[in-house]
N, C-alpha and C. Protein backbone atom coordinates (compact mmCIF):
# COMPACT_ATOMS: atom_id res chain seq x y z
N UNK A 1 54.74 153.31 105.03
CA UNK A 1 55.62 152.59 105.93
C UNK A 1 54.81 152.07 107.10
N UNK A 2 55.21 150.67 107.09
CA UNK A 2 54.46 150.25 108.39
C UNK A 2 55.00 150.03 109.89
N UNK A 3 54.35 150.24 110.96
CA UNK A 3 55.13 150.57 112.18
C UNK A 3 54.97 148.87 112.42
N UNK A 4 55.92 148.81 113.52
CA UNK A 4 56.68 147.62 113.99
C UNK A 4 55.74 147.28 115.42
N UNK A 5 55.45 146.71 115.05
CA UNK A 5 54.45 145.84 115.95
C UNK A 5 53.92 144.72 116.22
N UNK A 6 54.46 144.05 117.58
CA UNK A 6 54.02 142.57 117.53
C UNK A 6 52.42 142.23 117.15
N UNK A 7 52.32 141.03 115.94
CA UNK A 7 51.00 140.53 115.49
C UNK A 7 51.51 139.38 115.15
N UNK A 8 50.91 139.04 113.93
CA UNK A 8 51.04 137.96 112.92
C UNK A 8 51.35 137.65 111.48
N UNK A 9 52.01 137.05 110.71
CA UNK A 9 51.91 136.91 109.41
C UNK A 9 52.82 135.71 108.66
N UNK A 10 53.48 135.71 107.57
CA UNK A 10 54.32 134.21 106.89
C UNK A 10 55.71 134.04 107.58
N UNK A 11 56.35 133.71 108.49
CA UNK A 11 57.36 133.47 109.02
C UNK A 11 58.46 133.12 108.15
N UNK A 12 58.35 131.79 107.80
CA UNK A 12 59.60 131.38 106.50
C UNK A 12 59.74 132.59 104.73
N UNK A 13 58.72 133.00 104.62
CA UNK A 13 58.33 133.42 103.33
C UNK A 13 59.14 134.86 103.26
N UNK A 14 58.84 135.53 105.14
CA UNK A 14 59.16 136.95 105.48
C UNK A 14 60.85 136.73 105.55
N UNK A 15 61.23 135.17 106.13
CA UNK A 15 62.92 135.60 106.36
C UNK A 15 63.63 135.33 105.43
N UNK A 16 62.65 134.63 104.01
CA UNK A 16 63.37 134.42 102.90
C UNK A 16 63.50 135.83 102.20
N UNK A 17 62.14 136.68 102.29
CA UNK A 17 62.53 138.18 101.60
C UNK A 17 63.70 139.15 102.23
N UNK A 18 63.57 138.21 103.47
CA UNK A 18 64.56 139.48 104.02
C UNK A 18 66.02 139.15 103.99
N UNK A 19 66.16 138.05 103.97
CA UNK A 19 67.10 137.54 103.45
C UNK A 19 68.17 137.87 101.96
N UNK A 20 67.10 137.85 101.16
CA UNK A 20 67.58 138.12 100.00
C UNK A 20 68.08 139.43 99.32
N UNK A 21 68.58 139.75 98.28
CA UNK A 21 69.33 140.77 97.42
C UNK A 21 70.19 141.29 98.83
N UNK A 22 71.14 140.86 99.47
CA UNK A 22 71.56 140.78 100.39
C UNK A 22 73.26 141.47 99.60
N UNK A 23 73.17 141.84 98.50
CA UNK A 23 74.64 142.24 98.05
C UNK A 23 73.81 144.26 98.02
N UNK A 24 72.28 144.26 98.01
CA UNK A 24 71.69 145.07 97.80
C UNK A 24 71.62 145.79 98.98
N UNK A 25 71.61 145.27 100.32
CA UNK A 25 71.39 145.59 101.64
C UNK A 25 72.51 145.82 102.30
N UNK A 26 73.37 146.27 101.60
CA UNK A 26 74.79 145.71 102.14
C UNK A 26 74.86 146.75 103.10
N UNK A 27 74.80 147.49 103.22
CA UNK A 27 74.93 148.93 104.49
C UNK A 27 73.86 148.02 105.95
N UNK A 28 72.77 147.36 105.67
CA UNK A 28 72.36 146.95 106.86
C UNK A 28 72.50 145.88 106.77
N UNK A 29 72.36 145.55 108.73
CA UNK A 29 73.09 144.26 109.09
C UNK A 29 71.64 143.10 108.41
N UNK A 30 72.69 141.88 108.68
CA UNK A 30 72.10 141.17 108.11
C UNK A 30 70.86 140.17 109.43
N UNK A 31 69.76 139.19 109.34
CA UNK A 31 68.26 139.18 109.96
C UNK A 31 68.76 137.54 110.12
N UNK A 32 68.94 137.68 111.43
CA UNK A 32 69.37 136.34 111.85
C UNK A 32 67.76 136.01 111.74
N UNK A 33 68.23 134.39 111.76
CA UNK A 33 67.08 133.01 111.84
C UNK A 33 65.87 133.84 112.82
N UNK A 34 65.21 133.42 112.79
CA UNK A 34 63.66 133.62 113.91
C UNK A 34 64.31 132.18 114.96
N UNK A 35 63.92 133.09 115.96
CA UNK A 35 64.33 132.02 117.66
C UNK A 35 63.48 130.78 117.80
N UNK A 36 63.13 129.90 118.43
CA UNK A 36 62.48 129.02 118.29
C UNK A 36 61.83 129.60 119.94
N UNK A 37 60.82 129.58 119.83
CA UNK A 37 60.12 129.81 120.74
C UNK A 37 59.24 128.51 121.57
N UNK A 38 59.44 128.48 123.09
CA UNK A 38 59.05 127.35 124.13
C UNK A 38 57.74 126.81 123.69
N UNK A 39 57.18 125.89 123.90
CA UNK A 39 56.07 124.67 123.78
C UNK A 39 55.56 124.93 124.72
N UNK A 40 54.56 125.89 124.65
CA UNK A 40 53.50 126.56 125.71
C UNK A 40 52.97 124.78 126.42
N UNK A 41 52.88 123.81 125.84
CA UNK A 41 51.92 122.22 126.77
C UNK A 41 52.85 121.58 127.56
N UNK A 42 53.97 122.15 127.39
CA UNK A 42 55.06 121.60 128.27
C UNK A 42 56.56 122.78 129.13
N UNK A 43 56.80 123.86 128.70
CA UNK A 43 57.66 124.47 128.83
C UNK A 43 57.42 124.67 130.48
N UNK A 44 58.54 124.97 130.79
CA UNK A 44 58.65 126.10 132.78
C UNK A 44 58.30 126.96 132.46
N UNK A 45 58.29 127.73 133.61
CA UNK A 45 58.59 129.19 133.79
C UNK A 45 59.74 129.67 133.59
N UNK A 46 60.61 128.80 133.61
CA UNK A 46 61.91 129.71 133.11
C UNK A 46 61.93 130.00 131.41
N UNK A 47 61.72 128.80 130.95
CA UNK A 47 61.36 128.71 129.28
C UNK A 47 60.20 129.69 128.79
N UNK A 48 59.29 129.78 129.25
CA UNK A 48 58.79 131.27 128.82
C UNK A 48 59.40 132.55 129.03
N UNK A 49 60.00 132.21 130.43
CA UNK A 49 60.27 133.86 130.14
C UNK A 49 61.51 133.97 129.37
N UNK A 50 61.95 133.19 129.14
CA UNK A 50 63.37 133.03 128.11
C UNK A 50 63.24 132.99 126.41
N UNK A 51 61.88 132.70 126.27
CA UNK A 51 61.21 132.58 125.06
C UNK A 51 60.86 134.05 124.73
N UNK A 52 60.16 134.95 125.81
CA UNK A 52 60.22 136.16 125.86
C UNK A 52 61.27 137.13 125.57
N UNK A 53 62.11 137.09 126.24
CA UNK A 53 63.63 137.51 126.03
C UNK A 53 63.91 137.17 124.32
N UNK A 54 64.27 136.27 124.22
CA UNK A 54 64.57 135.78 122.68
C UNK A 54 63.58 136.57 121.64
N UNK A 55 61.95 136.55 121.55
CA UNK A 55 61.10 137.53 121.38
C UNK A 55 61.24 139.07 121.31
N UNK A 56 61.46 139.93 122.21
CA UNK A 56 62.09 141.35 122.32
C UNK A 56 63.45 141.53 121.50
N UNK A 57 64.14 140.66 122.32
CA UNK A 57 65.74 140.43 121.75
C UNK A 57 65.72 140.78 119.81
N UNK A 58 64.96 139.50 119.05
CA UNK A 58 64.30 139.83 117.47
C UNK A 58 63.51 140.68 117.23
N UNK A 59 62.74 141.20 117.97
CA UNK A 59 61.62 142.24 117.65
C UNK A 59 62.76 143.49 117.63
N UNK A 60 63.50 143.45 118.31
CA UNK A 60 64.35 144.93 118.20
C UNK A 60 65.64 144.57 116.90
N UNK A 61 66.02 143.33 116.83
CA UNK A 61 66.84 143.52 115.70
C UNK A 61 66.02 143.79 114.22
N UNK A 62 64.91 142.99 114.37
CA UNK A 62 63.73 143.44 112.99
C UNK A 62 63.79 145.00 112.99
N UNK A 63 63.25 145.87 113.80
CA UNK A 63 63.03 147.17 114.18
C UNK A 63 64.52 147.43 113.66
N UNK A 64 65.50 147.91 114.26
CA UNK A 64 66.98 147.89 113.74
C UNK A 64 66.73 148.04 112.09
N UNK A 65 66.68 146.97 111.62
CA UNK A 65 66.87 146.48 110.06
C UNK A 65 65.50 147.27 109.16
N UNK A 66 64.49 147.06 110.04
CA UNK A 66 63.68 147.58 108.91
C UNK A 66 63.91 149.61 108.31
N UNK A 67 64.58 150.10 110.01
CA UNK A 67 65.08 151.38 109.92
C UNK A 67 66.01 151.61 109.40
N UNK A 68 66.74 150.63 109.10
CA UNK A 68 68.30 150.86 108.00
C UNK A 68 67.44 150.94 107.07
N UNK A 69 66.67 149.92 106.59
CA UNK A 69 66.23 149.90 105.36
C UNK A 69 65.23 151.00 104.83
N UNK A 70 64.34 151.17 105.60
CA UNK A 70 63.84 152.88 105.69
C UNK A 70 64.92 154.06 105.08
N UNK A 71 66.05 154.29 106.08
CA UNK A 71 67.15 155.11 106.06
C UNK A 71 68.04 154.98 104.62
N UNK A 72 68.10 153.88 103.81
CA UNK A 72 68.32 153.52 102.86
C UNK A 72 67.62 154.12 101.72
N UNK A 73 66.72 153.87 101.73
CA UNK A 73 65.53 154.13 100.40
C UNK A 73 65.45 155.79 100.81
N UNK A 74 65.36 156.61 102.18
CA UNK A 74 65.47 157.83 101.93
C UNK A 74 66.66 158.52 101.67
N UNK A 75 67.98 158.22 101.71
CA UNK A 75 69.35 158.20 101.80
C UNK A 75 69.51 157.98 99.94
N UNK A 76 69.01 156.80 99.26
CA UNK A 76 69.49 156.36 98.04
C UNK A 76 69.67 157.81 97.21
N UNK A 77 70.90 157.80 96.67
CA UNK A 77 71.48 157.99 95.90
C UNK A 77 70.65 158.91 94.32
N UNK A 78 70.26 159.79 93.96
CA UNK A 78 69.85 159.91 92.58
C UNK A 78 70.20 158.71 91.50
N UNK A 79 69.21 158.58 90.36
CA UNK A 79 69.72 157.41 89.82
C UNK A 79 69.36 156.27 90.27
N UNK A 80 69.04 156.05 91.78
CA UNK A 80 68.60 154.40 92.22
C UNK A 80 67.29 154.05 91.85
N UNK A 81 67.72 152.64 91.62
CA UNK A 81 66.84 152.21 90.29
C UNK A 81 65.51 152.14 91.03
N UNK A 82 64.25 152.31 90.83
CA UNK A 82 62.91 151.96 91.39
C UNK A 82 62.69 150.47 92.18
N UNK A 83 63.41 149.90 90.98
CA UNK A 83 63.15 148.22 91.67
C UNK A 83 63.99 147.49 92.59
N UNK A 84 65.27 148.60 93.00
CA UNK A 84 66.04 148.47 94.03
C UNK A 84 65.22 148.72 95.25
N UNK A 85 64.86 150.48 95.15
CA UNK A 85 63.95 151.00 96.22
C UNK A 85 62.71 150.08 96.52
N UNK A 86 61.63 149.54 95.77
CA UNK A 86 61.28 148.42 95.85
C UNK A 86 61.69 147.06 96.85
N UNK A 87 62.70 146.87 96.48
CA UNK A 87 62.95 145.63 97.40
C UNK A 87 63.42 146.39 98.44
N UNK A 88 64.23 146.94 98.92
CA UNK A 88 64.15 147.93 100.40
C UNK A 88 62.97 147.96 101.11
N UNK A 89 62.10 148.53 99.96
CA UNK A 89 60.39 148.91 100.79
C UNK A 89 59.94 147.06 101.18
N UNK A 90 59.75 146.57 100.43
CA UNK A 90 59.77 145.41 100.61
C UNK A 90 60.63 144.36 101.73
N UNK A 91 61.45 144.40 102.05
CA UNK A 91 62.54 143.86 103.05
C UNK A 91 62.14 144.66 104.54
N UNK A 92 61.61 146.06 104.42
CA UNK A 92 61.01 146.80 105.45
C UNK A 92 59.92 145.93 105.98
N UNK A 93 59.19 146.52 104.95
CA UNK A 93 57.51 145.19 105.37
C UNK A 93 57.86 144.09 105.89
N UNK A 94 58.57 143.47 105.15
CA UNK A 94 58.85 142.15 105.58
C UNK A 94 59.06 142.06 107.76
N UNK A 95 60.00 142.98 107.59
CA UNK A 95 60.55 142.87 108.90
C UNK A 95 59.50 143.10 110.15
N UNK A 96 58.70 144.32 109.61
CA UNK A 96 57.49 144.57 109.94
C UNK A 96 56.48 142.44 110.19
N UNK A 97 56.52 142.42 109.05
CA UNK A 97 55.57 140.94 109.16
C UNK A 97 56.34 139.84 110.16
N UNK A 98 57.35 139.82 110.08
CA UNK A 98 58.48 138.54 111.03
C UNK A 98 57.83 138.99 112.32
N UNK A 99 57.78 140.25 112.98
CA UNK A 99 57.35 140.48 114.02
C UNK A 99 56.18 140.17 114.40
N UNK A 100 55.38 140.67 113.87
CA UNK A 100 54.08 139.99 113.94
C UNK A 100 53.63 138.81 114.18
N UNK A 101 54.49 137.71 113.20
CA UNK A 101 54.74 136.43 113.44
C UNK A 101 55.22 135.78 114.07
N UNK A 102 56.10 135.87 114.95
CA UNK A 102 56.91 135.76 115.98
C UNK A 102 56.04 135.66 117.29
N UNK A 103 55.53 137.19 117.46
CA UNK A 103 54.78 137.78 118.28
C UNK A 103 53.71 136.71 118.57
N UNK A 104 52.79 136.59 117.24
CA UNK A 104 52.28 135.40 117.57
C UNK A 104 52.29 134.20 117.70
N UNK A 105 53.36 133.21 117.36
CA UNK A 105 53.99 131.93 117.92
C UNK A 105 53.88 132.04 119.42
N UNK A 106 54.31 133.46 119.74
CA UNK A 106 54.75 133.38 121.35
C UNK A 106 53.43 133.80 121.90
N UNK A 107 52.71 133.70 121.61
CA UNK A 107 51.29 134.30 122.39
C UNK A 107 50.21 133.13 122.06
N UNK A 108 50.69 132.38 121.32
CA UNK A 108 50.20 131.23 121.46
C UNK A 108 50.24 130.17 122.32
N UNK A 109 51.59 129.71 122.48
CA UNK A 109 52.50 129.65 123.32
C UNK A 109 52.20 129.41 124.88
N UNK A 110 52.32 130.93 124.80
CA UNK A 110 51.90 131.23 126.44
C UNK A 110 50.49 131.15 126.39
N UNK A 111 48.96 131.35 125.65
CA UNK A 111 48.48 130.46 125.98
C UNK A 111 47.71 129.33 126.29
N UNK A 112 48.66 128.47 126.03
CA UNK A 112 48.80 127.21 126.15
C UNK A 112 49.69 127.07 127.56
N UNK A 113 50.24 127.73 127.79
CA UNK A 113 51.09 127.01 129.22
C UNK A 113 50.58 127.90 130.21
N UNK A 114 49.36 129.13 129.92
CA UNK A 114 48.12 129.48 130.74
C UNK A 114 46.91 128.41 131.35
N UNK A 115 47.05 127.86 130.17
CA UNK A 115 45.93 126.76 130.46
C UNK A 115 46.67 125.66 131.40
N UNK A 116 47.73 125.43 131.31
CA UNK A 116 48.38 124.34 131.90
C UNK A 116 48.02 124.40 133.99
N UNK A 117 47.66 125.74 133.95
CA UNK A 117 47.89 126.33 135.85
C UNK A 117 46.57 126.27 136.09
């Protein structure tokens, strides 16, 4: 199991896994869109730190979801099929990777609107 930590990794690829077998996940909530994060060559100061906010805000619903899904696969049932537990472990990672990715959009981001001062 991997711990939850802002880095980097596939953004669209991670919210399509996590997205999916979604009749399978049904006990955890479901992984809203990724936020769109401010244009470090042009944004304020208010837009970063609001970009930030939005940032934490997903990093804790990822965290949330990937621990249902944790809590799930140790919780399952005798009988649950491998390739169920599988996509659980999988939808975990995933959530794990969105963060990362995220993390780094926004640290890019900022900087770029470092360089701007």
């Amino acid at each position: 199991m991997r711990k939850l930590v802002p880095g980097g990794a596939i953004a669209a690829a991670i919210l399509s896994i996590l997205l999916t077998a979604s009749s399978a996940n049904a006990a955890c909530p479901e992984i809203p869109k990724m936020p769109q994060m401010p244009q470090g060559a042009s944004a304020s100061d208010e837009d970063m730190k609001t970009g930030r906010e939005k940032l934490q805000a997903y990093v804790n619903l990822l965290q949330t979801y990937q621990k249902c899904m944790e809590d799930q696969i140790k919780n399952a049932p005798p009988g649950t099929k491998p390739e169920l537990r599988q996509q659980w472990q999988a939808n975990a990672d995933a959530a794990v990777d969105a963060a990362h990715e995220i993390a780094d959009i926004y640290s890019i981001q900022l900087r770029a609107f470092k360089a701007r001062q």
